[in-house]
C-alpha atoms as a PDB file:
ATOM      1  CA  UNK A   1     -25.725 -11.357  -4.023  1.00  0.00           C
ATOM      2  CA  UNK A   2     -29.029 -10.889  -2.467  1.00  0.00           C
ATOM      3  CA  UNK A   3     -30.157  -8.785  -5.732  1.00  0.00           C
ATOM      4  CA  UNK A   4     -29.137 -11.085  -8.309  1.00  0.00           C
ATOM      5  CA  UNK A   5     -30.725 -14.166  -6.435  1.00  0.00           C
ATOM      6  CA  UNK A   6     -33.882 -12.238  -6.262  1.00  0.00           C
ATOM      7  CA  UNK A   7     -33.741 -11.353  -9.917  1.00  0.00           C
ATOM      8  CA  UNK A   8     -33.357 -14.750 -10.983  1.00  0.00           C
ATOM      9  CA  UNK A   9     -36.073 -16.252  -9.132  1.00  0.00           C
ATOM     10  CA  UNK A  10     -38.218 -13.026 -10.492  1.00  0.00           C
ATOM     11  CA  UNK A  11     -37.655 -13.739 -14.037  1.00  0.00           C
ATOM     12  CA  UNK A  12     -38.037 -17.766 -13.535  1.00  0.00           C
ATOM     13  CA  UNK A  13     -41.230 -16.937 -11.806  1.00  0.00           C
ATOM     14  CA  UNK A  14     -42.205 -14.904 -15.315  1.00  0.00           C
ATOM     15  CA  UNK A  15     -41.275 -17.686 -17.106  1.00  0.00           C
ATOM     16  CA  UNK A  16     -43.604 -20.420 -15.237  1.00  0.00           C
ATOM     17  CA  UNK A  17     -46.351 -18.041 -15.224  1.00  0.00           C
ATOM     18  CA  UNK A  18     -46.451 -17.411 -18.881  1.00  0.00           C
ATOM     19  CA  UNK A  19     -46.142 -21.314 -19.559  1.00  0.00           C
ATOM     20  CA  UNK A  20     -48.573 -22.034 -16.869  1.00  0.00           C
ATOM     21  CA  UNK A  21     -50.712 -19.610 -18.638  1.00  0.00           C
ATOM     22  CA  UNK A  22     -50.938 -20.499 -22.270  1.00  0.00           C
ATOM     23  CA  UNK A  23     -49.714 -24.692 -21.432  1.00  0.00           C
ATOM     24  CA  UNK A  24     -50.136 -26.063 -25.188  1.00  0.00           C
ATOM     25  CA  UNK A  25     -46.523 -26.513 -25.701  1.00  0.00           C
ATOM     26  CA  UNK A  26     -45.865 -27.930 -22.734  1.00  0.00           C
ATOM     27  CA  UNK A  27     -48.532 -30.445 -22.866  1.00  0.00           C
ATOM     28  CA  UNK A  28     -47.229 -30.716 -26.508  1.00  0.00           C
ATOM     29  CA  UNK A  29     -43.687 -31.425 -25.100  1.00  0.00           C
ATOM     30  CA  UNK A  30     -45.219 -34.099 -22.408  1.00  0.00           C
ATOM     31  CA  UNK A  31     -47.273 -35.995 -24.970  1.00  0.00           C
ATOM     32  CA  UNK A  32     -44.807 -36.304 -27.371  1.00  0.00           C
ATOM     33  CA  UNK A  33     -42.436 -37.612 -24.546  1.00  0.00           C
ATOM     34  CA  UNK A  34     -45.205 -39.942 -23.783  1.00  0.00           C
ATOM     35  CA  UNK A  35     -45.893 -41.402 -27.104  1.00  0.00           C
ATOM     36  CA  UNK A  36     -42.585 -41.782 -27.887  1.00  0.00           C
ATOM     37  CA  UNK A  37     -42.061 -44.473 -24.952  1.00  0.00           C
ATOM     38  CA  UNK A  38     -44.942 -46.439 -26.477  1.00  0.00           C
ATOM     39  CA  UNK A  39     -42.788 -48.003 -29.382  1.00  0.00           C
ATOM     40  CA  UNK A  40     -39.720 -48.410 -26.771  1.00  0.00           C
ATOM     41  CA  UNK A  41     -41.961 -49.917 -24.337  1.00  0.00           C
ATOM     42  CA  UNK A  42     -42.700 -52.182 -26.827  1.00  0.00           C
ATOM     43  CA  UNK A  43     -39.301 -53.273 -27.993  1.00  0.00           C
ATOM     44  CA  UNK A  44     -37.431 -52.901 -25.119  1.00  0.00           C
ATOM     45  CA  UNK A  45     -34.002 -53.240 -27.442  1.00  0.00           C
ATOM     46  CA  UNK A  46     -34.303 -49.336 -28.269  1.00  0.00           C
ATOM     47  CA  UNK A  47     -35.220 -47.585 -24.724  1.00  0.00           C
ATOM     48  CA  UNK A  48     -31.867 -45.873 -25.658  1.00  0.00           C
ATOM     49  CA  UNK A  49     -32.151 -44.909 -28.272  1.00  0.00           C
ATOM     50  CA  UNK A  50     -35.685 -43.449 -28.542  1.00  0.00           C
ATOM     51  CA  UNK A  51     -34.277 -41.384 -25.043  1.00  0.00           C
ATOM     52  CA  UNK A  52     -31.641 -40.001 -27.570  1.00  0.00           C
ATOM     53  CA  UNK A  53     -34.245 -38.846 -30.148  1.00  0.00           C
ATOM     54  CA  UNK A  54     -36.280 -37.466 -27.409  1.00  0.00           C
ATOM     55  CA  UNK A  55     -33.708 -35.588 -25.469  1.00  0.00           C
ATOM     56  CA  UNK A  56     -32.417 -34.145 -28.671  1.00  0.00           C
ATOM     57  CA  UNK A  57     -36.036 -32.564 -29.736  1.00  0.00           C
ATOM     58  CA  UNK A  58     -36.517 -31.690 -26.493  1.00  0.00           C
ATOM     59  CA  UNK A  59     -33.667 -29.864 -25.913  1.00  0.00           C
ATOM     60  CA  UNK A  60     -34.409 -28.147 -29.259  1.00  0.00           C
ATOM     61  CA  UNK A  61     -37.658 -27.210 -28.254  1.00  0.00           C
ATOM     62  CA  UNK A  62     -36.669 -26.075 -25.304  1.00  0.00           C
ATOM     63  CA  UNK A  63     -33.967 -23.626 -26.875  1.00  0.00           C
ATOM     64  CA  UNK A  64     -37.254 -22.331 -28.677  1.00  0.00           C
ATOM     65  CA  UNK A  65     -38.928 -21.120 -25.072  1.00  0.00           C
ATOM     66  CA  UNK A  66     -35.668 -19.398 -23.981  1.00  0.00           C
ATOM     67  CA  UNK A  67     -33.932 -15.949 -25.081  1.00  0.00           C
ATOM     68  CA  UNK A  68     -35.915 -16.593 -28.187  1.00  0.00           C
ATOM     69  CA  UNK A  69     -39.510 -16.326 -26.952  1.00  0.00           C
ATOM     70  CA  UNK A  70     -38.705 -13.415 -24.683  1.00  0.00           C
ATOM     71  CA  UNK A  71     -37.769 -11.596 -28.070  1.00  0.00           C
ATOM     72  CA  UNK A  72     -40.947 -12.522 -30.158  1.00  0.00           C
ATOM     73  CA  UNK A  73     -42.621 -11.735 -26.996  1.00  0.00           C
ATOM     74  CA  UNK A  74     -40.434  -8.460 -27.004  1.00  0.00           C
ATOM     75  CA  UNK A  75     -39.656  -8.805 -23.209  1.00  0.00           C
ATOM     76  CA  UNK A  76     -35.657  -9.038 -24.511  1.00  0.00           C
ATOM     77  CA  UNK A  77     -35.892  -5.058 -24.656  1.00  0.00           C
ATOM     78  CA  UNK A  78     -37.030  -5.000 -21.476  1.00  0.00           C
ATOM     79  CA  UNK A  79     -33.882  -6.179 -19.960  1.00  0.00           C
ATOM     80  CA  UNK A  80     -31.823  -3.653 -21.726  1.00  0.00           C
ATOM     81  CA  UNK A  81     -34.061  -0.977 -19.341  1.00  0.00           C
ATOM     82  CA  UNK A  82     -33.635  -2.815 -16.209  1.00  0.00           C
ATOM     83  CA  UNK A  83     -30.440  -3.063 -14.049  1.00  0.00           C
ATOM     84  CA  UNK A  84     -30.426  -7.477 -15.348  1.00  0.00           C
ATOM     85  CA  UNK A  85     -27.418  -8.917 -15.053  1.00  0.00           C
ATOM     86  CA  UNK A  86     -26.263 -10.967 -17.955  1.00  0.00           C
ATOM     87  CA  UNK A  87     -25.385 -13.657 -15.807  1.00  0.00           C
ATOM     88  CA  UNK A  88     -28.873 -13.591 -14.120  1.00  0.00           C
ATOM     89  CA  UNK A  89     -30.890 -13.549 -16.680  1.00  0.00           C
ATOM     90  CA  UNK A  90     -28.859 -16.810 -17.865  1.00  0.00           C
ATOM     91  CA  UNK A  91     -29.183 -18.539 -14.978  1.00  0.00           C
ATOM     92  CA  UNK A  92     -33.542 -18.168 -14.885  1.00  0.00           C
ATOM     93  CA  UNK A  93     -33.512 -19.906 -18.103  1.00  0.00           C
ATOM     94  CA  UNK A  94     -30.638 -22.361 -17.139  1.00  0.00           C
ATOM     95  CA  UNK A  95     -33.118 -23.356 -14.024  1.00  0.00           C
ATOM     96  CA  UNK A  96     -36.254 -22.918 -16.815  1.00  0.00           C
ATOM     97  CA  UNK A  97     -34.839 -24.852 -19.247  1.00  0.00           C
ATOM     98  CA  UNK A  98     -33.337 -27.789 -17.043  1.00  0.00           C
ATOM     99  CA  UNK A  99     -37.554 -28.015 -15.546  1.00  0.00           C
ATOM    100  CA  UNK A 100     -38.604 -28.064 -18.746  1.00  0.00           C
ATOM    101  CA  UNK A 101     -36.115 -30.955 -19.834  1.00  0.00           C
ATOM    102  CA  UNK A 102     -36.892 -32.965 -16.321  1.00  0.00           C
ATOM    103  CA  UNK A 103     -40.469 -32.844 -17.158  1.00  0.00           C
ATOM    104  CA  UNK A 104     -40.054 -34.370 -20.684  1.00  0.00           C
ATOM    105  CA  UNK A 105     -38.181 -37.240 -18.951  1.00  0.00           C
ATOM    106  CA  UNK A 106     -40.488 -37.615 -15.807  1.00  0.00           C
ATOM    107  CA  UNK A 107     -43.088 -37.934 -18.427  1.00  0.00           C
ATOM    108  CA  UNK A 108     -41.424 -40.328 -20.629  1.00  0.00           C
ATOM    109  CA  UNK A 109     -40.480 -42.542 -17.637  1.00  0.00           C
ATOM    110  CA  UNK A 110     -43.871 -42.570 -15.757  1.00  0.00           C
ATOM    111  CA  UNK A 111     -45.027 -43.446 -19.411  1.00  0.00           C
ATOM    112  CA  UNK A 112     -42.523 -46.666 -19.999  1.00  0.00           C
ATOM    113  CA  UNK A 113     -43.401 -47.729 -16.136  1.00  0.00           C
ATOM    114  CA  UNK A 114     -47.161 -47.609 -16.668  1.00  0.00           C
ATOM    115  CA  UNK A 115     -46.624 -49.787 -19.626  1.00  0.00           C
ATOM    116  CA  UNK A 116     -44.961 -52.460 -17.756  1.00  0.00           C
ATOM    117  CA  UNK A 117     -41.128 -51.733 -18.982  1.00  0.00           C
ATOM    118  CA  UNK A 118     -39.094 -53.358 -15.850  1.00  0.00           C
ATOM    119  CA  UNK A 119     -37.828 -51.522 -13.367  1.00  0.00           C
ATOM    120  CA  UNK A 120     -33.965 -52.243 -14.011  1.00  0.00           C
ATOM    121  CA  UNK A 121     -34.307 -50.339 -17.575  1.00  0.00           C
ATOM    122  CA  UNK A 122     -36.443 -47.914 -15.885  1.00  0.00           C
ATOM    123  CA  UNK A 123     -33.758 -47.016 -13.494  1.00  0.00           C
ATOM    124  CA  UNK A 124     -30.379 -47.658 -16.669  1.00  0.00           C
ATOM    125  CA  UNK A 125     -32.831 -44.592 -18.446  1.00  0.00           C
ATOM    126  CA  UNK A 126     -32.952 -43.047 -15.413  1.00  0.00           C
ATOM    127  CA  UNK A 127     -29.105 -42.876 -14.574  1.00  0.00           C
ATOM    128  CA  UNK A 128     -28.514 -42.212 -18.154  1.00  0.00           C
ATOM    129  CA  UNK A 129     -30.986 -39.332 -18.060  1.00  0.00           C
ATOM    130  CA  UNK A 130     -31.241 -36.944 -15.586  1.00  0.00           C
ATOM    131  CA  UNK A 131     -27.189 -36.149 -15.536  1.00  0.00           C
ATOM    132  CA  UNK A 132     -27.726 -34.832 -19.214  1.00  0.00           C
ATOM    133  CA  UNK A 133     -30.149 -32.193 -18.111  1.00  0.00           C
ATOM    134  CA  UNK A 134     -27.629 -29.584 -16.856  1.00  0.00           C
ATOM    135  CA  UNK A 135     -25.623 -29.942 -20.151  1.00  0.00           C
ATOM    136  CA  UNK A 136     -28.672 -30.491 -22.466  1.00  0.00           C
ATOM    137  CA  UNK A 137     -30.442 -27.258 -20.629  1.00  0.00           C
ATOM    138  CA  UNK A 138     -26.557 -25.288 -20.647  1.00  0.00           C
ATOM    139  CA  UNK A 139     -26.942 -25.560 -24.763  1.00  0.00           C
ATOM    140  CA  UNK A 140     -30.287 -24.714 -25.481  1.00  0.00           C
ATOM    141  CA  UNK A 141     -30.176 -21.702 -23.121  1.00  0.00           C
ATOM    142  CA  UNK A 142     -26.584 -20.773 -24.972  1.00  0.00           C
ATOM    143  CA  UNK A 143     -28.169 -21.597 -28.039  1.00  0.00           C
ATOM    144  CA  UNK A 144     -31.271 -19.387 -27.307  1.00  0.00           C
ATOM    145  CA  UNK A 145     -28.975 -16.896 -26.543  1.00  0.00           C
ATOM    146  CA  UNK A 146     -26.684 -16.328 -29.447  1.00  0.00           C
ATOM    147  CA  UNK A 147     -29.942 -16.887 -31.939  1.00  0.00           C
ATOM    148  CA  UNK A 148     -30.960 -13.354 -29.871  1.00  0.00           C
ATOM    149  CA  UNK A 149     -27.816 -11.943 -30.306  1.00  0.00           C
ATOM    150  CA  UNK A 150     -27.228 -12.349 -33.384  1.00  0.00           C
ATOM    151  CA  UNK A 151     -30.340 -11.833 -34.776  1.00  0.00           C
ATOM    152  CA  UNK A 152     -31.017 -14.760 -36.271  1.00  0.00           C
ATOM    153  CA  UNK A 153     -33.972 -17.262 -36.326  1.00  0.00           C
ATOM    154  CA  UNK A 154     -35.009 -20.808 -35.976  1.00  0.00           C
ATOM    155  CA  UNK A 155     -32.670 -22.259 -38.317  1.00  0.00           C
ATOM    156  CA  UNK A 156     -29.639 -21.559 -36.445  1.00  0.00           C
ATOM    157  CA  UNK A 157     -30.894 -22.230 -33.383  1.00  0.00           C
ATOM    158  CA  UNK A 158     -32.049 -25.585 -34.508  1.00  0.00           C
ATOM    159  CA  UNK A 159     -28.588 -26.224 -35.926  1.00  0.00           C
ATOM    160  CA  UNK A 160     -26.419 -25.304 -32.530  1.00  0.00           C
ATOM    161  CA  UNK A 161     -28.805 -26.800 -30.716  1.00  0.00           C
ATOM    162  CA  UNK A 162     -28.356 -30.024 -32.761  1.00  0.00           C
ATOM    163  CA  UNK A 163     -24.780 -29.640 -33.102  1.00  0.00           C
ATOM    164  CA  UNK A 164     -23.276 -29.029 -29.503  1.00  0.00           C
ATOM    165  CA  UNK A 165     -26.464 -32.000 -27.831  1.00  0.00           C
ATOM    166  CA  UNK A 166     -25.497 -34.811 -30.355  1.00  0.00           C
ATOM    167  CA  UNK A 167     -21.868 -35.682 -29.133  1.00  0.00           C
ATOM    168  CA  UNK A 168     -23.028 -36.356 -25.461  1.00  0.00           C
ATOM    169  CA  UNK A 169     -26.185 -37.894 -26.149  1.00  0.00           C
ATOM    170  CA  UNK A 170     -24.285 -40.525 -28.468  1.00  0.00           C
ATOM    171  CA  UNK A 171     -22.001 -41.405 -25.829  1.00  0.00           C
ATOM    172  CA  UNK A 172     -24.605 -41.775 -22.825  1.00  0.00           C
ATOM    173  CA  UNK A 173     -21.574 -41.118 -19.847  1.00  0.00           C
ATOM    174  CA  UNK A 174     -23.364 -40.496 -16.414  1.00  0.00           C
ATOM    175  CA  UNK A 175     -20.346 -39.431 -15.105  1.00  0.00           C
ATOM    176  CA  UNK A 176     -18.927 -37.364 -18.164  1.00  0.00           C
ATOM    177  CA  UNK A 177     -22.184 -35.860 -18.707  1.00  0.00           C
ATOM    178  CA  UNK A 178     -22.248 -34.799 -15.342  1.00  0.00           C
ATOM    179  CA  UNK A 179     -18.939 -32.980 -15.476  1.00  0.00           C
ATOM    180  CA  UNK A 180     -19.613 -31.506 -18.745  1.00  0.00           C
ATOM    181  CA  UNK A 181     -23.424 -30.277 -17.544  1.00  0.00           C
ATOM    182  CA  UNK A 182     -21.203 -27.941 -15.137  1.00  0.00           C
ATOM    183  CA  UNK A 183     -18.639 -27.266 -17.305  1.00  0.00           C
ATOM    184  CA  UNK A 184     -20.843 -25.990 -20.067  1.00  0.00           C
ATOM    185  CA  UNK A 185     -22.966 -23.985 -17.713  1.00  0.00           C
ATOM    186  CA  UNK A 186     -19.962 -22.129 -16.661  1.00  0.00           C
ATOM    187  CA  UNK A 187     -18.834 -21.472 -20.201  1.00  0.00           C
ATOM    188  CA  UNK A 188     -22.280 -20.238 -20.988  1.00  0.00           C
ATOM    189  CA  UNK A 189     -22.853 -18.209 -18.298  1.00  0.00           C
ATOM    190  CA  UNK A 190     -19.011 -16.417 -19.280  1.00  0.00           C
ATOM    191  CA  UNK A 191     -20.230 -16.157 -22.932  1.00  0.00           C
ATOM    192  CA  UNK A 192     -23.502 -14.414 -21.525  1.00  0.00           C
ATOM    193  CA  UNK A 193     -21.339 -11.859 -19.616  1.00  0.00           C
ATOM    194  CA  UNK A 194     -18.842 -11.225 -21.985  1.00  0.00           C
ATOM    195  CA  UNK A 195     -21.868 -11.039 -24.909  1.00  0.00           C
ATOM    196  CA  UNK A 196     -23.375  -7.975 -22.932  1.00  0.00           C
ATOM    197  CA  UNK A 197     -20.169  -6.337 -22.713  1.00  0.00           C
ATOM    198  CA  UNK A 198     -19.496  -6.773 -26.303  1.00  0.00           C
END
């Protein structure tokens, strides 16, 4: 148990170091969560909304910096050499990718409170938000995954991503997003083990 916790914080450390290293698409990320809450802030009527649009691109985009940068990269190869559990290496970019989706709303929030949005919607966007991330980061990091395996590209990627974040995001459930967040990270991390073994 010791092991695997260890390797997962290893390869999440990777990860932050090679975004903290070359930041552009993370600042890219952050600003476009930030100018997105500029038209919302202005008409209030479509804070939801615009947090549907934004979740969904940054979900996509955050499929992009999972499985699927290690292998242009070519650091995917590198786990067949190494004694990484398939469930391991899941969970880093489960924990990466739910940071990188936090940040996006942090961003968009801090954005829609500095430009005088009440608190009350602040906090509706809030509750609405941050029980999406497990689920939102469970799909991008499945997505990620399968693109790898089956070595395909962006397109498909774009279009699971797409597919499996739409449903929730359209019904906006704290509770039910919640519950399927866990859910879905269970079934990923399964699909993870049983893809290695395949």
């Amino acid at each position: 148990m010791f092991y695997t916790l260890r390797v997962i914080y290893n390869l999440l450390y990777k990860d932050l170091i090679v975004t903290f290293r070359t930041p552009w698409e993370l600042i890219a990320m952050m600003v476009f969560s930030m100018l997105a809450a500029i038209p919302s802030a202005i008409s209030e009527t479509s804070l939801q909304v615009s947090l549907v649009l934004i979740l969904l691109f940054i979900t996509v985009f955050t499929a992009t910096q999972g499985f699927l940068k290690d292998k242009w990269r070519g650091v995917v190869e590198v786990y067949w050499l190494y004694p990484v559990s398939p469930i391991a290496s899941f969970t880093s970019k489960l924990i990466y990718s739910s940071m990188l989706i936090i940040i996006a709303i942090n961003a968009y929030i801090l954005t829609l409170a500095l430009l005088g949005v009440g608190y009350e919607s602040i906090i509706n966007i809030m509750v609405l938000a941050y029980p999406l991330t497990l689920y939102l980061a469970s799909i991008s990091s499945l997505a990620s995954m399968l693109t790898v395996h089956l070595k395909s590209e962006t397109p498909l990627l774009i279009a699971l991503t797409s597919t499996l974040a739409i449903p929730p995001l359209l019904s906006m459930n704290p509770k039910i997003s919640l519950i399927t967040g866990i859910a879905y990270a269970v079934i990923s991390m399964i699909i993870a083990e049983l893809i290695e073994y395949s």
